[in-house]
C-alpha atoms as a PDB file:
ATOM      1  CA  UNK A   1    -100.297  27.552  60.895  1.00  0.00           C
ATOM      2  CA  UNK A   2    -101.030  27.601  64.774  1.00  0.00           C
ATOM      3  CA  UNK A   3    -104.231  26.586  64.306  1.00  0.00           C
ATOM      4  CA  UNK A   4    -103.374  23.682  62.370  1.00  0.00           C
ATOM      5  CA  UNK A   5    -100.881  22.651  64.502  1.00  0.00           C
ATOM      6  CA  UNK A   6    -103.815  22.232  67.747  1.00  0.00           C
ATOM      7  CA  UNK A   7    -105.579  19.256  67.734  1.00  0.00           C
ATOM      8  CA  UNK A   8    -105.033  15.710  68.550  1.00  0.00           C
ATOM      9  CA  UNK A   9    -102.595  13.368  67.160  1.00  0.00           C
ATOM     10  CA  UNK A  10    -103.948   9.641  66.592  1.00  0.00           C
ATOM     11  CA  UNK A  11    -101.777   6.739  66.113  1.00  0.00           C
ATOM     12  CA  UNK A  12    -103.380   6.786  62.932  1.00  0.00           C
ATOM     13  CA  UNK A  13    -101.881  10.239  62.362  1.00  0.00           C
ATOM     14  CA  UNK A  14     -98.749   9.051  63.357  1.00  0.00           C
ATOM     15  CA  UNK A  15     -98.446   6.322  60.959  1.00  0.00           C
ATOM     16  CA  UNK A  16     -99.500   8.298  58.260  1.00  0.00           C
ATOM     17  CA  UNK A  17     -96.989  10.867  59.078  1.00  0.00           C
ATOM     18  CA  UNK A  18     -94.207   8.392  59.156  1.00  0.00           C
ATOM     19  CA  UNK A  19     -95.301   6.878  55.876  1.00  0.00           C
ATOM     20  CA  UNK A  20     -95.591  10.375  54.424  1.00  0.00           C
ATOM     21  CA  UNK A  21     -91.384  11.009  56.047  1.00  0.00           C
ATOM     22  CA  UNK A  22     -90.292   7.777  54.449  1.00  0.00           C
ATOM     23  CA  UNK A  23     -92.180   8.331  51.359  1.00  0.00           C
ATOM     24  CA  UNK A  24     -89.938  12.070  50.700  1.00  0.00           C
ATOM     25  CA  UNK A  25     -86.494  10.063  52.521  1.00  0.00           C
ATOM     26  CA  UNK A  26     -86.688   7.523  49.528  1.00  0.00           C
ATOM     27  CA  UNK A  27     -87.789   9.517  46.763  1.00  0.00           C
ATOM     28  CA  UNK A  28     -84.983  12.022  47.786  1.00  0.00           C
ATOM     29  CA  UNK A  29     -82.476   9.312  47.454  1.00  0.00           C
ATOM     30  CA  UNK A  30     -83.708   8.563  44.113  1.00  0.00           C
ATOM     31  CA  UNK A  31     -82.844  11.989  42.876  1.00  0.00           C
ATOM     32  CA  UNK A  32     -79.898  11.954  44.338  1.00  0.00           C
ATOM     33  CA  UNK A  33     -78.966   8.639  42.634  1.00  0.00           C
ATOM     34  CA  UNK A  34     -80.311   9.692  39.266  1.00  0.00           C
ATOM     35  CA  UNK A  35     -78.158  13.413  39.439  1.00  0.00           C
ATOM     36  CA  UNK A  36     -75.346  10.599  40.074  1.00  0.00           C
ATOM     37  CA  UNK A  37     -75.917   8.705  37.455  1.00  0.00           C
ATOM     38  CA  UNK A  38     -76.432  12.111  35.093  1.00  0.00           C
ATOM     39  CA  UNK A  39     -73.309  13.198  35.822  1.00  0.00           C
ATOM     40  CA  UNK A  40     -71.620  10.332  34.970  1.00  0.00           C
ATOM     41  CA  UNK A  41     -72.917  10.210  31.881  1.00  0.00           C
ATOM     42  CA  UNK A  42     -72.195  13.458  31.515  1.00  0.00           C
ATOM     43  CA  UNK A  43     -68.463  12.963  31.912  1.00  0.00           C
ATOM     44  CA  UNK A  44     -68.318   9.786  30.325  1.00  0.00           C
ATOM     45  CA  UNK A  45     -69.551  11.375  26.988  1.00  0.00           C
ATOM     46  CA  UNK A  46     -67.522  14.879  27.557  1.00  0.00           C
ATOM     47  CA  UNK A  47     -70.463  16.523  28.105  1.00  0.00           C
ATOM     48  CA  UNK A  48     -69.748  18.636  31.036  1.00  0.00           C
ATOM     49  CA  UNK A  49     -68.850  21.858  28.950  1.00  0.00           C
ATOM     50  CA  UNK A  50     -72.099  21.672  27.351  1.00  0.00           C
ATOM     51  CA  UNK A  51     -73.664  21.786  30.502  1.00  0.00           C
ATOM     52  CA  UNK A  52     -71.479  24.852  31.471  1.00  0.00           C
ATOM     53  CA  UNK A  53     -72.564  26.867  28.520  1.00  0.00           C
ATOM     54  CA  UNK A  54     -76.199  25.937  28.654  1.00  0.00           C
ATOM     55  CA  UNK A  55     -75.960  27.435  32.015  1.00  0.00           C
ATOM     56  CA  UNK A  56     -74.747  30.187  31.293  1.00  0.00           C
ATOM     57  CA  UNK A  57     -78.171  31.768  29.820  1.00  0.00           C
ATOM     58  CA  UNK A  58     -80.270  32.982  32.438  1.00  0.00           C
ATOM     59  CA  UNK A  59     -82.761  31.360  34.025  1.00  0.00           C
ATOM     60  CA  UNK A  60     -80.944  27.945  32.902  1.00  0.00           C
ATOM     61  CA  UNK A  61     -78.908  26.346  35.962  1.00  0.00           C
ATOM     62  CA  UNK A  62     -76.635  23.023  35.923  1.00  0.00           C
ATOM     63  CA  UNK A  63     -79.323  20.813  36.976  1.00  0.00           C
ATOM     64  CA  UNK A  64     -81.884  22.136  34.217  1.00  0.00           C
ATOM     65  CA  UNK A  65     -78.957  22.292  31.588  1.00  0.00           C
ATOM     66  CA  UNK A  66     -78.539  18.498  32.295  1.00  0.00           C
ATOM     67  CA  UNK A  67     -82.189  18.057  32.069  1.00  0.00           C
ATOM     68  CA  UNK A  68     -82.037  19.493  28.564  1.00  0.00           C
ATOM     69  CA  UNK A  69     -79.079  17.377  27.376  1.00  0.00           C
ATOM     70  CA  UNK A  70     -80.462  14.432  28.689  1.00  0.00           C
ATOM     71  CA  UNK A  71     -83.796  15.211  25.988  1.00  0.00           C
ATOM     72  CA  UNK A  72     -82.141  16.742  23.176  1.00  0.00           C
ATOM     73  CA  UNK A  73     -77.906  15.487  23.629  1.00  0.00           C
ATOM     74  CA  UNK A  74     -75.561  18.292  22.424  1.00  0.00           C
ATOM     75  CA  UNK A  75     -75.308  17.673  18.645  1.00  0.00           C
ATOM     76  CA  UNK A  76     -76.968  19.542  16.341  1.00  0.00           C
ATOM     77  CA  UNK A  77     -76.180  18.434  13.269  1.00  0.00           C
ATOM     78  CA  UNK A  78     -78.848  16.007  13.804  1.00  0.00           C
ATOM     79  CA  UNK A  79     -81.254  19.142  13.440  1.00  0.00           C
ATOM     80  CA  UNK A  80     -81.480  21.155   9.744  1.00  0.00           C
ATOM     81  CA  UNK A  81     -81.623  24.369  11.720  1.00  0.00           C
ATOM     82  CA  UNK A  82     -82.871  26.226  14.793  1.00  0.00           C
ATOM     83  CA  UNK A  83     -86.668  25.490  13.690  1.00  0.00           C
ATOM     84  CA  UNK A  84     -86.592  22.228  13.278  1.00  0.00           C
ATOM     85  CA  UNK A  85     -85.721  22.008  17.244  1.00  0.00           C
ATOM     86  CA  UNK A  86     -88.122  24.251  18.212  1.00  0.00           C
ATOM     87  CA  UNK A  87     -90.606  21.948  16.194  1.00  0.00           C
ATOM     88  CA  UNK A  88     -89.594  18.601  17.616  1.00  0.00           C
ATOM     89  CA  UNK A  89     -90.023  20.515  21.317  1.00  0.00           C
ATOM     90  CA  UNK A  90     -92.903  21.499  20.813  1.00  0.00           C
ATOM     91  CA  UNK A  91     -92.512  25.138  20.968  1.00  0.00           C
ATOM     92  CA  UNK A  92     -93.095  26.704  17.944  1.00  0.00           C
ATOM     93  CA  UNK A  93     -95.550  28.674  17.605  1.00  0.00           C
ATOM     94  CA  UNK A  94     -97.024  28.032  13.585  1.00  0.00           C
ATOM     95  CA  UNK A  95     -97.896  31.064  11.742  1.00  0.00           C
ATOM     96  CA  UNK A  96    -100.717  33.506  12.991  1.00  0.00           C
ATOM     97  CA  UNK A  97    -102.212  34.605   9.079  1.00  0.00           C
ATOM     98  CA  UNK A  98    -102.038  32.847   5.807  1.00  0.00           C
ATOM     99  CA  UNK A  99    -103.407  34.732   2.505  1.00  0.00           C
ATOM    100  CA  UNK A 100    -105.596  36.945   4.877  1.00  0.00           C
ATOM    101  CA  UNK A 101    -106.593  33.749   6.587  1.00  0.00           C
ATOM    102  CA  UNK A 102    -106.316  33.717  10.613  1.00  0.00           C
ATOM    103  CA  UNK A 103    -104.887  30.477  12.006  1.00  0.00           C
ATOM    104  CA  UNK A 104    -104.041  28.833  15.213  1.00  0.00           C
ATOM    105  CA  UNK A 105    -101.080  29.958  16.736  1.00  0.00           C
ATOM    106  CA  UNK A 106    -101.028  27.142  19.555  1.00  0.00           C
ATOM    107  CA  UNK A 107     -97.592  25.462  20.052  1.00  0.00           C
ATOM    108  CA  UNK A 108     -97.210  21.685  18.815  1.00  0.00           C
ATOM    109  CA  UNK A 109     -97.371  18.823  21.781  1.00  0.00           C
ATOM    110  CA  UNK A 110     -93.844  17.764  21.032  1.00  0.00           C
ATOM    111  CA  UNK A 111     -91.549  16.400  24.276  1.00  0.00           C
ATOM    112  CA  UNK A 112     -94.096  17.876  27.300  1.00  0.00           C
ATOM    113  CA  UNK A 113     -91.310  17.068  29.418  1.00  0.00           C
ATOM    114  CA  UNK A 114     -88.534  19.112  27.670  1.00  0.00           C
ATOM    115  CA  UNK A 115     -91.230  21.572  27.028  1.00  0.00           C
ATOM    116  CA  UNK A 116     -92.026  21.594  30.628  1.00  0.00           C
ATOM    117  CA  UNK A 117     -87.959  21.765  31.704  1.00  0.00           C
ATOM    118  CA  UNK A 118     -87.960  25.097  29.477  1.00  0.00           C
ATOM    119  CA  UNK A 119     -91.093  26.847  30.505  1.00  0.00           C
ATOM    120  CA  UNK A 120     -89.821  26.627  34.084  1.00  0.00           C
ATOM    121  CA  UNK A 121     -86.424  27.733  33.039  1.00  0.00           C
ATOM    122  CA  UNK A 122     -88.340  30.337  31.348  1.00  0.00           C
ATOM    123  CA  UNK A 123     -89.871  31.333  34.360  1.00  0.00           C
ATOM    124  CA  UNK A 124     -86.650  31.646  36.140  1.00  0.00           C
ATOM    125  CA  UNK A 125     -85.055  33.720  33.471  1.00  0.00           C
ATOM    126  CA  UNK A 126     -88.025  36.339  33.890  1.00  0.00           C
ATOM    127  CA  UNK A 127     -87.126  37.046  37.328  1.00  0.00           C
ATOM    128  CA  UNK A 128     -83.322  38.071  36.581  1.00  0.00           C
ATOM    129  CA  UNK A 129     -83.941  42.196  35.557  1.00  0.00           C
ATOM    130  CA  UNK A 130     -81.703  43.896  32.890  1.00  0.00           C
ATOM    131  CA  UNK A 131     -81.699  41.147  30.700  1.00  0.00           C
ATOM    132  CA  UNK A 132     -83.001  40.297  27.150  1.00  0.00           C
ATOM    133  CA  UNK A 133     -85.485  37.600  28.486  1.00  0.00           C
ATOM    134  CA  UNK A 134     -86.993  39.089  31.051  1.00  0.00           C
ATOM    135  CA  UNK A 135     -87.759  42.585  28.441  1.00  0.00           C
ATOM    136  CA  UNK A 136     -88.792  39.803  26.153  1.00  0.00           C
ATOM    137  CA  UNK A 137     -91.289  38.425  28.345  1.00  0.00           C
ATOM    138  CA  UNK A 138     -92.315  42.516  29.810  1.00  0.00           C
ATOM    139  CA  UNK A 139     -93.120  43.371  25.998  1.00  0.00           C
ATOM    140  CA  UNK A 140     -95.549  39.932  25.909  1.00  0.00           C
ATOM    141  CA  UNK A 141     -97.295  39.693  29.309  1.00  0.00           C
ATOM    142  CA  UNK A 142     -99.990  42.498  28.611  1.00  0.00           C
ATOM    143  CA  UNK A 143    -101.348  41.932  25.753  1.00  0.00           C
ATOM    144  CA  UNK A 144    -100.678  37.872  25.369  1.00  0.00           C
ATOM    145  CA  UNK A 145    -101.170  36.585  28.994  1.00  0.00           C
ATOM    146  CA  UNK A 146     -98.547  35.378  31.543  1.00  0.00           C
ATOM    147  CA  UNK A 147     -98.502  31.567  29.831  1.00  0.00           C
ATOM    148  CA  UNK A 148     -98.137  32.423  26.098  1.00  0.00           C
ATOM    149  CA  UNK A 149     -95.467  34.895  27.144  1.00  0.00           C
ATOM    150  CA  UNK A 150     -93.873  31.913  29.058  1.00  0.00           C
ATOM    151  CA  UNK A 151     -93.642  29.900  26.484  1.00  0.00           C
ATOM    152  CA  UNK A 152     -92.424  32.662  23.964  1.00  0.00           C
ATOM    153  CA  UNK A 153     -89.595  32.971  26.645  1.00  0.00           C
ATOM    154  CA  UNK A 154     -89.124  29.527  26.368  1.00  0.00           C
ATOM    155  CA  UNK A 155     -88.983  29.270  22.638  1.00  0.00           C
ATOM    156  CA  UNK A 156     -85.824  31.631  23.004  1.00  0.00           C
ATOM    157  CA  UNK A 157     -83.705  29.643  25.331  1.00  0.00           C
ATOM    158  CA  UNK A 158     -84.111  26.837  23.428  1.00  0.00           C
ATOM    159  CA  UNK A 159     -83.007  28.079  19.966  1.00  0.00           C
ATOM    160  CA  UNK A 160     -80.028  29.710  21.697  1.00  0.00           C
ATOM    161  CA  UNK A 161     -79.480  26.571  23.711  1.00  0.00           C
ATOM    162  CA  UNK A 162     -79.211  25.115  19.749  1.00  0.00           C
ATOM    163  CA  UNK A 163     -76.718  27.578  18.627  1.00  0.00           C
ATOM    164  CA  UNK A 164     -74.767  27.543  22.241  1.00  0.00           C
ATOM    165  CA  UNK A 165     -74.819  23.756  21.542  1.00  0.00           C
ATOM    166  CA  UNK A 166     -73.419  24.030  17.678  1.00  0.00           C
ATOM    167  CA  UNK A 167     -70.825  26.436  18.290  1.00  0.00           C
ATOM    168  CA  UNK A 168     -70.111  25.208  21.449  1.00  0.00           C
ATOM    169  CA  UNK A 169     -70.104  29.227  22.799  1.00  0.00           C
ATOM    170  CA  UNK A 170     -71.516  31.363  25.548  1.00  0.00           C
ATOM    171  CA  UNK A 171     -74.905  32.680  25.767  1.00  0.00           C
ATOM    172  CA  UNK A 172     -74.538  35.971  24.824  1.00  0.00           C
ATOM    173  CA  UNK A 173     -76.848  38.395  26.298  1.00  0.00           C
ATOM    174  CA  UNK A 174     -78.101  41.591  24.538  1.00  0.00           C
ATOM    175  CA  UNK A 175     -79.323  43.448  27.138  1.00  0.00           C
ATOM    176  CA  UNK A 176     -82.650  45.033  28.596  1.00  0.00           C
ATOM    177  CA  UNK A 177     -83.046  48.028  26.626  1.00  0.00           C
ATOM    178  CA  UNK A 178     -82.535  45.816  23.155  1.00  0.00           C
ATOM    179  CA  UNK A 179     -85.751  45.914  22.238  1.00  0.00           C
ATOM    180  CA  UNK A 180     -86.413  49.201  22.570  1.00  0.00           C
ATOM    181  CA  UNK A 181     -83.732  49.773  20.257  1.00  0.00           C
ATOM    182  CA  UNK A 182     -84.619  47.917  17.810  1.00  0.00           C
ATOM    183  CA  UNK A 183     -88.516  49.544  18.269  1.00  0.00           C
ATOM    184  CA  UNK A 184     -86.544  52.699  17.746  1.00  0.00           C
ATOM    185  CA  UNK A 185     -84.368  52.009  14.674  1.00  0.00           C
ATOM    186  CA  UNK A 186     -87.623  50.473  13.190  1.00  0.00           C
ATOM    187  CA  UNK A 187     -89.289  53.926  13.845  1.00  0.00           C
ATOM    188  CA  UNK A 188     -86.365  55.615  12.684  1.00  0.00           C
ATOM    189  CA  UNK A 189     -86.899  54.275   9.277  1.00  0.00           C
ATOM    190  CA  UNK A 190     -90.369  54.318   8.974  1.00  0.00           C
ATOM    191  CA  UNK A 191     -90.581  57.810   9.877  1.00  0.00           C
ATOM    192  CA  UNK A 192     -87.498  58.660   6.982  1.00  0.00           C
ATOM    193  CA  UNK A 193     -89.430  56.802   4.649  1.00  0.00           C
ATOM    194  CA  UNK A 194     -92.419  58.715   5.240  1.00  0.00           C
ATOM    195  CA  UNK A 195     -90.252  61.896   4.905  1.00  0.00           C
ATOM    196  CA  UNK A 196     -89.206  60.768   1.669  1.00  0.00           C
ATOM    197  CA  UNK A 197     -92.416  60.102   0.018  1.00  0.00           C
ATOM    198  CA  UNK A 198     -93.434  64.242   1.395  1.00  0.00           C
ATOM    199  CA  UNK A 199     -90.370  65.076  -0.901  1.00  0.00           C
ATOM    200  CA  UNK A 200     -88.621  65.933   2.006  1.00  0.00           C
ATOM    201  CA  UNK A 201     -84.404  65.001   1.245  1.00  0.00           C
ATOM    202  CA  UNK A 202     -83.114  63.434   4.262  1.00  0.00           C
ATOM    203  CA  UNK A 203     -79.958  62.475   2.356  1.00  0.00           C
ATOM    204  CA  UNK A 204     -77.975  63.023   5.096  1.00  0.00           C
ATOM    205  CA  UNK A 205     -80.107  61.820   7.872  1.00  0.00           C
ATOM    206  CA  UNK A 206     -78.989  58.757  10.087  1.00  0.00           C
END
């Protein structure tokens, strides 16, 4: 940074720079006029408790809930189910085997910028520790790469942004160890079931 900052400064520079200052003034008064405007709209259509609960999953903030109202609004009747608006977004990953046949697994285009909103909320949510999400996105990073497990992320907040939306109700977070219990349950039972097919009773087992 020192280095860059020795040299000399040209008119030319100078102009450019001043461009460049009024350039970020405007374009900064733009946002701020359009978060007006949002949050208008917002109130004028009694939105502004939608916006609360969509914030309260993590990674989601006010600003990125309003983002996601403004693409998908906060009824979901308009959707048959949870699928369907992971479909229309663009992030649902389609099946990975069909009748021992491999097949793409790439997400749909859908809305890119939706899709974009919730990848970077998805980003966010893997930097809060103890929660769901962020396990979510541990258990996918090694063996799927940092972007797939982004957007897997991503396809979570937005089905629970559809039920938060439907049942107008918290986010409600399971916590960072829930996947390991449900890995252990899972291993639970297949380990009973092998038991049972030794002829072992395990009647009374959990």
């Amino acid at each position: 940074l020192a280095l860059a900052l020795t040299g000399k400064l040209s008119e030319h520079h100078k102009f450019m720079l001043t461009m460049v200052k009024k350039s970020i003034a405007e374009k900064t008064l733009l946002v701020k006029e359009l978060d007006e405007e949002i949050d208008r709209h917002l109130k004028a259509n009694e939105m502004v408790l939608d916006t609360e609960l969509l914030s309260t999953i993590p990674g989601v903030d006010k600003e990125s809930a309003s983002y996601i109202l403004a693409e998908i609004g906060n009824n979901m009747d308009r959707f048959p189910d949870e699928k369907h608006l992971a479909s229309w977004a663009g992030l649902s990953p389609g099946n990975n085997e069909s009748a021992g046949k491999k097949k793409s697994s790439r997400i749909t285009h859908g809305d890119k910028w939706l899709k974009a909103m919730i990848v970077q909320c998805a980003w966010a949510a893997t930097r809060t520790k103890g929660t769901y999400l962020r396990s979510k996105y541990d258990s996918l990073v090694g063996r799927r790469g940092k972007k797939k497990a982004l957007i897997a992320v991503g396809h979570k907040i937005l089905i629970a942004a559809y039920f938060i939306l439907k049942y107008k109700e918290c986010y409600k977070e399971l916590g960072g160890d829930y996947l390991d219990k449900i890995t252990n349950e899972k291993q639970i039972k297949r380990h009973l079931q092998r038991l049972r097919e030794l002829g072992v009773d395990v009647s009374g087992a959990a």
